[in-house]
Every structure is written in structure tokens, then in C-alpha cells.
C-alpha atoms as a PDB file:
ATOM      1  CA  UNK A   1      -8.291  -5.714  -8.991  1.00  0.00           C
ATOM      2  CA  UNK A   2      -6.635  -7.152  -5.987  1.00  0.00           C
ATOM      3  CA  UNK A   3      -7.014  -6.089  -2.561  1.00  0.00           C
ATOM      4  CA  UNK A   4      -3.400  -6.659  -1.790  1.00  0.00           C
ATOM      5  CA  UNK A   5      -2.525  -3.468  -4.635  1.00  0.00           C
ATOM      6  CA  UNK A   6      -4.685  -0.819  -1.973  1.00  0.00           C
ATOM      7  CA  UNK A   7      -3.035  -2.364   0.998  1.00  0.00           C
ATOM      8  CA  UNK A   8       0.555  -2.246  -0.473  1.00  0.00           C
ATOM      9  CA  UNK A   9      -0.304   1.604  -1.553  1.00  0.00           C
ATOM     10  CA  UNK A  10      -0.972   2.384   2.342  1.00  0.00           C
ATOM     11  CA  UNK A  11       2.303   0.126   3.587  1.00  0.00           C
ATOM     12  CA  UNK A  12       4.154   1.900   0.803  1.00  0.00           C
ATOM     13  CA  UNK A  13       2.991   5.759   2.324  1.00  0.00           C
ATOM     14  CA  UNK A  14       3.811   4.487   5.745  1.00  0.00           C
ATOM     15  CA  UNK A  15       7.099   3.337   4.910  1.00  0.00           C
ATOM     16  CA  UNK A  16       8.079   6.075   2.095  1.00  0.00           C
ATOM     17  CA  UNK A  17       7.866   8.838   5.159  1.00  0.00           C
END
């Protein structure tokens, strides 16, 4: 898949807290 989608995931963690 892309690499973007795992990157995104981490951002998303990061930003969700």
C-alpha cells in the first residue's frame, strides 16, 4: 500500500491526543 497511509496513522495519534 502506500507509505503515506502508515505516516498519516502516526500524524493522526500525535494530533488525536
Amino acid at each position: 500500500k502506500q507509505p503515506y497511509e502508515q505516516k498519516a496513522a502516526k500524524l493522526k495519534e500525535k494530533y488525536e491526543k
